[in-house]
N, C-alpha and C. Protein backbone atom coordinates (compact mmCIF):
# COMPACT_ATOMS: atom_id res chain seq x y z
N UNK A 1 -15.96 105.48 264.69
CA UNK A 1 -16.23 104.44 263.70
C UNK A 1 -15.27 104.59 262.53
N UNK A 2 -14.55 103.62 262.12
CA UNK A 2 -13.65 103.79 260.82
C UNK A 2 -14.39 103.32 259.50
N UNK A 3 -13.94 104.66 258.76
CA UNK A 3 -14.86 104.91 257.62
C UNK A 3 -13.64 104.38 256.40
N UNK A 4 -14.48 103.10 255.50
CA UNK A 4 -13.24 102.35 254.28
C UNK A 4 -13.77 103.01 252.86
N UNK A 5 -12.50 103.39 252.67
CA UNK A 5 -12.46 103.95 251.12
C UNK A 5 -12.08 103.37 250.17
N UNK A 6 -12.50 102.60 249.15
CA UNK A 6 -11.69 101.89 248.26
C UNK A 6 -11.70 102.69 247.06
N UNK A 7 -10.63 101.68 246.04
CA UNK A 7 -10.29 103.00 244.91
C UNK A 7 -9.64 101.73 244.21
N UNK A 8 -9.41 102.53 242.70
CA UNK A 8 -8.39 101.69 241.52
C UNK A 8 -9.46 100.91 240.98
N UNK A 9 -10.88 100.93 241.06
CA UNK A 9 -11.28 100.00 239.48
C UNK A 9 -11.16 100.99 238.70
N UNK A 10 -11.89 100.04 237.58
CA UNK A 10 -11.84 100.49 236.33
C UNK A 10 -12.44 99.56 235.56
N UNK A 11 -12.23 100.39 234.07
CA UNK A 11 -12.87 99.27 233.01
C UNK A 11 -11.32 98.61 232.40
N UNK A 12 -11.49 97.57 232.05
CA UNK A 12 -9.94 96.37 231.62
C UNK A 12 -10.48 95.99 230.61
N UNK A 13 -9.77 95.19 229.59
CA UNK A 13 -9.85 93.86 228.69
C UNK A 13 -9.97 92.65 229.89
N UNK A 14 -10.50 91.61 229.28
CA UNK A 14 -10.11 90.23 229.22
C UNK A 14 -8.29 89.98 229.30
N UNK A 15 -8.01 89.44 231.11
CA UNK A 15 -6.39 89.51 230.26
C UNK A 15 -5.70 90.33 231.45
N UNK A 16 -6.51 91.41 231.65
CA UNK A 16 -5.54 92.91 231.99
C UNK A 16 -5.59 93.04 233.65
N UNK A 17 -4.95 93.80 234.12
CA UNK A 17 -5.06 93.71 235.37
C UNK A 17 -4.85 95.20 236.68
N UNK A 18 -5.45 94.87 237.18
CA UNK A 18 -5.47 96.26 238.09
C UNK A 18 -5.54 96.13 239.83
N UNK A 19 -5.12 97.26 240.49
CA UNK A 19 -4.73 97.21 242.10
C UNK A 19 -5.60 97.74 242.39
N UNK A 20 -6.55 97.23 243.42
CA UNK A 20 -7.65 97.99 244.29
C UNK A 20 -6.74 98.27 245.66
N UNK A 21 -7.35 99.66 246.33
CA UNK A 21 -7.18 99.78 247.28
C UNK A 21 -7.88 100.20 248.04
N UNK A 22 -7.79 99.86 249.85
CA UNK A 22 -8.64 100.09 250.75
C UNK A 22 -8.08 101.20 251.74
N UNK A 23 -8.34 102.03 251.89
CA UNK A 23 -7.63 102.96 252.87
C UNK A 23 -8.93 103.28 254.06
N UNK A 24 -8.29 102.95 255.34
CA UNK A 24 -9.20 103.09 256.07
C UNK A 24 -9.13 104.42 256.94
N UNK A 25 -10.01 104.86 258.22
CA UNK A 25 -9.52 106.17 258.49
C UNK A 25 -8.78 105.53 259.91
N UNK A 26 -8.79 104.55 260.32
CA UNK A 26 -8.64 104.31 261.69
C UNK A 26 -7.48 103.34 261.62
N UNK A 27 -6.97 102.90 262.58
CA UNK A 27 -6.15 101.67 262.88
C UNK A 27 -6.34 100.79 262.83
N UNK A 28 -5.97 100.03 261.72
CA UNK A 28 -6.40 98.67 261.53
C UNK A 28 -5.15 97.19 261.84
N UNK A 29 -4.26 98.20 262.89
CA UNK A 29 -3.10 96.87 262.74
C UNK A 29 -3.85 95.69 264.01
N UNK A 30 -4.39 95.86 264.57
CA UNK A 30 -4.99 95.39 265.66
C UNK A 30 -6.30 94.67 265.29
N UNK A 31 -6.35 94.64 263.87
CA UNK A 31 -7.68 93.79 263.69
C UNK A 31 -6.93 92.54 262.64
N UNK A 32 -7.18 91.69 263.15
CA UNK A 32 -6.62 90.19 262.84
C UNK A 32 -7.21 90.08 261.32
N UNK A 33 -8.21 89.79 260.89
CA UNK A 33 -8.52 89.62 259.70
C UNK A 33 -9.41 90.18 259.04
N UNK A 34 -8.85 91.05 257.66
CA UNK A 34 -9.51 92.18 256.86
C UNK A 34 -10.05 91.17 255.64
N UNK A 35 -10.28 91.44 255.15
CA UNK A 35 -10.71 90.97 253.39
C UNK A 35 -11.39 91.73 252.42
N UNK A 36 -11.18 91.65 250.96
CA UNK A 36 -11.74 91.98 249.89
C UNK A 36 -13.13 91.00 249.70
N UNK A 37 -14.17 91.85 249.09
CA UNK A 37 -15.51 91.54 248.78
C UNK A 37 -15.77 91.79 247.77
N UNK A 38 -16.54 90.86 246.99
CA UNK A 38 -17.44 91.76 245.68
C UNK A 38 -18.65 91.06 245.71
N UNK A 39 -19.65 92.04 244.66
CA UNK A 39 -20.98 92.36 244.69
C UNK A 39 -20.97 92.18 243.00
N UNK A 40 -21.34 91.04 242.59
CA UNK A 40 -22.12 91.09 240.88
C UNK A 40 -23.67 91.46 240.68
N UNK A 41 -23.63 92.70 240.01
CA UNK A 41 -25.01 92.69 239.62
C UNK A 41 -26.04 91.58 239.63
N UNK A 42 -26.98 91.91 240.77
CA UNK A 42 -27.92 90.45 241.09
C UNK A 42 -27.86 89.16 241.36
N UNK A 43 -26.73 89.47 241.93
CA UNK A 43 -26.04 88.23 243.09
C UNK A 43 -25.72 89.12 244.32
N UNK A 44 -25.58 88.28 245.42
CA UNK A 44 -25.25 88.75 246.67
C UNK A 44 -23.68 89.23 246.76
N UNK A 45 -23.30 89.76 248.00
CA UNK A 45 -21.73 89.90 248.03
C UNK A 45 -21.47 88.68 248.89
N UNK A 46 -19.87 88.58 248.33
CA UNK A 46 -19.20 87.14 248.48
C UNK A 46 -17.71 87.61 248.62
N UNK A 47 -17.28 86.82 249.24
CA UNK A 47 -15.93 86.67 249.84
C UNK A 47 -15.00 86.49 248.62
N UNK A 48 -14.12 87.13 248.79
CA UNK A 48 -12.79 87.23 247.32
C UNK A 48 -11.60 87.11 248.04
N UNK A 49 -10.90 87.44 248.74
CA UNK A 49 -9.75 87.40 249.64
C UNK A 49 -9.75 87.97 251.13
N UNK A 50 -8.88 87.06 252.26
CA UNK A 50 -8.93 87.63 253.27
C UNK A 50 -7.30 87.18 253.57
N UNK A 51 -7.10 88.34 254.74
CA UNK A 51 -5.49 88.37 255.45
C UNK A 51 -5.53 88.95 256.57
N UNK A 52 -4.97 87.85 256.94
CA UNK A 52 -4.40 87.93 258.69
C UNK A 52 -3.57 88.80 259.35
N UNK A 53 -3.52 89.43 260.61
CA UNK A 53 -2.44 90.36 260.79
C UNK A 53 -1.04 89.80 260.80
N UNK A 54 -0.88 88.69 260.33
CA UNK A 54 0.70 88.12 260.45
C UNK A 54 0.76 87.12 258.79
N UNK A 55 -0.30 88.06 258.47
CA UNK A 55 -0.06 87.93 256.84
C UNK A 55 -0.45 86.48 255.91
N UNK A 56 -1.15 85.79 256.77
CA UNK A 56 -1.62 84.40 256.06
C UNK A 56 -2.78 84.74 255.39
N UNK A 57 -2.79 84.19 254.16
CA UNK A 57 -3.75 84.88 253.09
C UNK A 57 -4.68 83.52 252.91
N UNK A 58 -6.40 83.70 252.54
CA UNK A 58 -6.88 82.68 251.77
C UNK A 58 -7.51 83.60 250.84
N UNK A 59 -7.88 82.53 249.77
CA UNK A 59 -8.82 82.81 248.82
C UNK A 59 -9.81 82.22 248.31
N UNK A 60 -10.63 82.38 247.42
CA UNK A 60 -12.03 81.86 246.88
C UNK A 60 -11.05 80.97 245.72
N UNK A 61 -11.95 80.11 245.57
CA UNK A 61 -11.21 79.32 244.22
C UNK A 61 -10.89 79.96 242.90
N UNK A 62 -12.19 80.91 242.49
CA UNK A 62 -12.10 81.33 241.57
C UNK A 62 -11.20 82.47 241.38
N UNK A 63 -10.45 83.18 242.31
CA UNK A 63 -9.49 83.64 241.93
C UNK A 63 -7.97 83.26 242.47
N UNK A 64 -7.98 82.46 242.88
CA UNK A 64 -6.88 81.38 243.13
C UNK A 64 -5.71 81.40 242.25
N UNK A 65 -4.33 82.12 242.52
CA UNK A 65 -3.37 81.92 241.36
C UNK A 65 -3.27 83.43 240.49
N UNK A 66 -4.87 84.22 240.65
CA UNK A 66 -4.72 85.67 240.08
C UNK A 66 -4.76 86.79 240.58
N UNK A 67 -5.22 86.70 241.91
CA UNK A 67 -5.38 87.96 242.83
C UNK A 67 -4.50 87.20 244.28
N UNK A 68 -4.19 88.80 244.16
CA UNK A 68 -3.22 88.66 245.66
C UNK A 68 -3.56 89.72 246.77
N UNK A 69 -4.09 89.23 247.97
CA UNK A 69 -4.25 90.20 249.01
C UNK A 69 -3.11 90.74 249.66
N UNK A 70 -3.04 92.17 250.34
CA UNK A 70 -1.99 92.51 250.88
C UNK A 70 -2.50 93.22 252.05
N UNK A 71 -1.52 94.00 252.83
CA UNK A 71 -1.98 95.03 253.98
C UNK A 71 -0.48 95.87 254.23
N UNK A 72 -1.12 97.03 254.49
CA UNK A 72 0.11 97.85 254.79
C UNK A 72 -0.37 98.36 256.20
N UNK A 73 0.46 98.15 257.27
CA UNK A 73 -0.64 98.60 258.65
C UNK A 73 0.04 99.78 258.69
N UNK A 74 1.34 100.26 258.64
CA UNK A 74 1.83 101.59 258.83
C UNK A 74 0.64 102.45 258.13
N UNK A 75 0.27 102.21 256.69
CA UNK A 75 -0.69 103.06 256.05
C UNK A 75 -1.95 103.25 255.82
N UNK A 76 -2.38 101.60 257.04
CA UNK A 76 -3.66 101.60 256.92
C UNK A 76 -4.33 101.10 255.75
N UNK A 77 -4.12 100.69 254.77
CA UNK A 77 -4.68 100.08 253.85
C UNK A 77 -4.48 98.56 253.22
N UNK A 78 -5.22 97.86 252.77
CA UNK A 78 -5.66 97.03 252.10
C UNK A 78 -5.69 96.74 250.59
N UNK A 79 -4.75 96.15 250.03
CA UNK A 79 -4.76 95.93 248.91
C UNK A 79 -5.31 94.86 248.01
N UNK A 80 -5.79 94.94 246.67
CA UNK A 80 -5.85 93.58 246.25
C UNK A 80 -5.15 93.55 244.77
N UNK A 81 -4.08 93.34 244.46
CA UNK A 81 -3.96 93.27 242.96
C UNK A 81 -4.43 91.91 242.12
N UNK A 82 -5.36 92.26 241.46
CA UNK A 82 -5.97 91.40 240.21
C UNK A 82 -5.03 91.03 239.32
N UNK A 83 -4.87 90.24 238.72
CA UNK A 83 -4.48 89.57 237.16
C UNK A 83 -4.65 88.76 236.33
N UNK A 84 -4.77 88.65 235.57
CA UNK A 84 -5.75 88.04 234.23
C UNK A 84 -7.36 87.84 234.52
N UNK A 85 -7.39 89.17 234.77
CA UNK A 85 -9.02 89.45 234.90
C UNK A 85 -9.86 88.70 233.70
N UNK A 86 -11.19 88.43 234.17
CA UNK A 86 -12.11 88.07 233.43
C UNK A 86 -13.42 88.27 233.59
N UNK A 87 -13.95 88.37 232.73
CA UNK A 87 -15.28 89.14 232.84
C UNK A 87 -16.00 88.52 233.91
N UNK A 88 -15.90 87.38 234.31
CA UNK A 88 -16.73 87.26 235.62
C UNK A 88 -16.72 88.08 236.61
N UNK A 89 -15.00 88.61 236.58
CA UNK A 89 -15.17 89.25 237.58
C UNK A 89 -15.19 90.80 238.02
N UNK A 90 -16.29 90.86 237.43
CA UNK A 90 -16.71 92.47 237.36
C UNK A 90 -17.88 92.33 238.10
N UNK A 91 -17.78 93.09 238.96
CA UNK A 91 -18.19 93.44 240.73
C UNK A 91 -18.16 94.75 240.97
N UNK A 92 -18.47 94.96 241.74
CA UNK A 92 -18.25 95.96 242.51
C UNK A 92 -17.73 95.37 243.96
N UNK A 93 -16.32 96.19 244.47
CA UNK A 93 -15.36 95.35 245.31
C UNK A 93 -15.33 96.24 246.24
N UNK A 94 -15.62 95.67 247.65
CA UNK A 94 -15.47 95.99 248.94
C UNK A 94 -14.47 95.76 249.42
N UNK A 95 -13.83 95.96 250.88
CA UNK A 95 -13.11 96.10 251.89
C UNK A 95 -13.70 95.48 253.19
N UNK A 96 -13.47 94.75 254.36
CA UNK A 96 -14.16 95.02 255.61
C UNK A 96 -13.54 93.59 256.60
N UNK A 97 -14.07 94.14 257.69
CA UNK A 97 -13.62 93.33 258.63
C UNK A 97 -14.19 91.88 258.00
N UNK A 98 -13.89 90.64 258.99
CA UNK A 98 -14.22 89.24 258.75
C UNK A 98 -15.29 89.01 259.52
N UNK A 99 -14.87 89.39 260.49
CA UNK A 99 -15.91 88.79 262.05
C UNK A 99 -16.40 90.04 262.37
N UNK A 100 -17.69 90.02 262.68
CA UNK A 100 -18.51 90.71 263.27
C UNK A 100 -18.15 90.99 264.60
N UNK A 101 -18.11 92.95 264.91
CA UNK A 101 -19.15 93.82 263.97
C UNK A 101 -18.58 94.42 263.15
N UNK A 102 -18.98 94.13 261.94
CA UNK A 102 -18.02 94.79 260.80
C UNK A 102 -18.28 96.01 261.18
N UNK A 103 -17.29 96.93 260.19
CA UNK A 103 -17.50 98.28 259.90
C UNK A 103 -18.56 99.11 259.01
N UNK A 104 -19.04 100.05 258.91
CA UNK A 104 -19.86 100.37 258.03
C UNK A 104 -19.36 99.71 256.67
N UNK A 105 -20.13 99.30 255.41
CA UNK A 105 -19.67 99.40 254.24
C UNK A 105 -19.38 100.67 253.59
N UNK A 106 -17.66 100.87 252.85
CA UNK A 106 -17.99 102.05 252.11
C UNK A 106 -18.59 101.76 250.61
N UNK A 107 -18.09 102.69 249.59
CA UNK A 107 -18.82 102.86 248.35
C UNK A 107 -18.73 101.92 247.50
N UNK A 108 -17.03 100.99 247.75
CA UNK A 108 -17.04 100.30 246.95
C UNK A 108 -16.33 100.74 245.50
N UNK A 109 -15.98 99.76 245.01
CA UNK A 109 -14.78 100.06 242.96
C UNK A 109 -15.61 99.96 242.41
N UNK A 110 -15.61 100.10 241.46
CA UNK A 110 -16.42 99.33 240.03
C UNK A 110 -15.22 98.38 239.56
N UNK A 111 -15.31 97.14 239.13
CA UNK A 111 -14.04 96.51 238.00
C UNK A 111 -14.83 95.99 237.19
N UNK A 112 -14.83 96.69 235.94
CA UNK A 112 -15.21 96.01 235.03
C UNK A 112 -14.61 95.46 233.78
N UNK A 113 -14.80 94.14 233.67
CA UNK A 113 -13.95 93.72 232.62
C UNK A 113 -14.54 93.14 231.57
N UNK A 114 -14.20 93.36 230.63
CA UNK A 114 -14.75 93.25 228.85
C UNK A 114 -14.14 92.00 227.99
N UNK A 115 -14.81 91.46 227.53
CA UNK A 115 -14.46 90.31 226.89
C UNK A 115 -14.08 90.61 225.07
């Protein structure tokens, strides 16, 4: 079973911006579509970015224009760099397959951003 580690929140301004990353333990060049998730305190988790193994990216509206998904398959990981964060979007941000059966969830970032 491949176990996802994410990493790089933090606390930001309004404005500021930061790289999450997903490092997985297994091979992920063979899985067609990964994506970033987040979780707002007392809301459900929701879809933030996803990418294809030949690199076609979508996104949620609301971060449309500020976050960019990536993938490195040599290294196994999953990126998302944020920019001009805003306090909405302070989550706690996942990693994981698209289509079922996902992978376990791991722990998850914190990003929190301050107005």
């Amino acid at each position: 079973q491949v176990q996802l580690v994410e990493s790089g929140g933090g606390l930001v301004q309004a404005g500021g911006s930061l790289r999450l990353s997903c490092l997985a333990s297994g091979n992920i060049a063979s899985i067609d579509l990964m994506a970033w998730y987040r979780q707002a305190p007392g809301k459900q988790r929701e879809f933030v970015a996803g990418i294809t193994s030949d690199s076609t990216t979508n996104y949620v509206d609301s971060v449309k224009g500020r976050f960019t998904i990536s993938r490195d398959t040599a290294k196994n990981t999953l990126y998302l760099q944020m920019n001009n964060l805003e306090p909405e979007d302070t989550a706690v941000y996942y990693c994981n397959k698209v289509l079922p059966p996902r992978y376990s969830w791991g722990q998850g970032t914190q990003v929190t951003v301050s107005s």
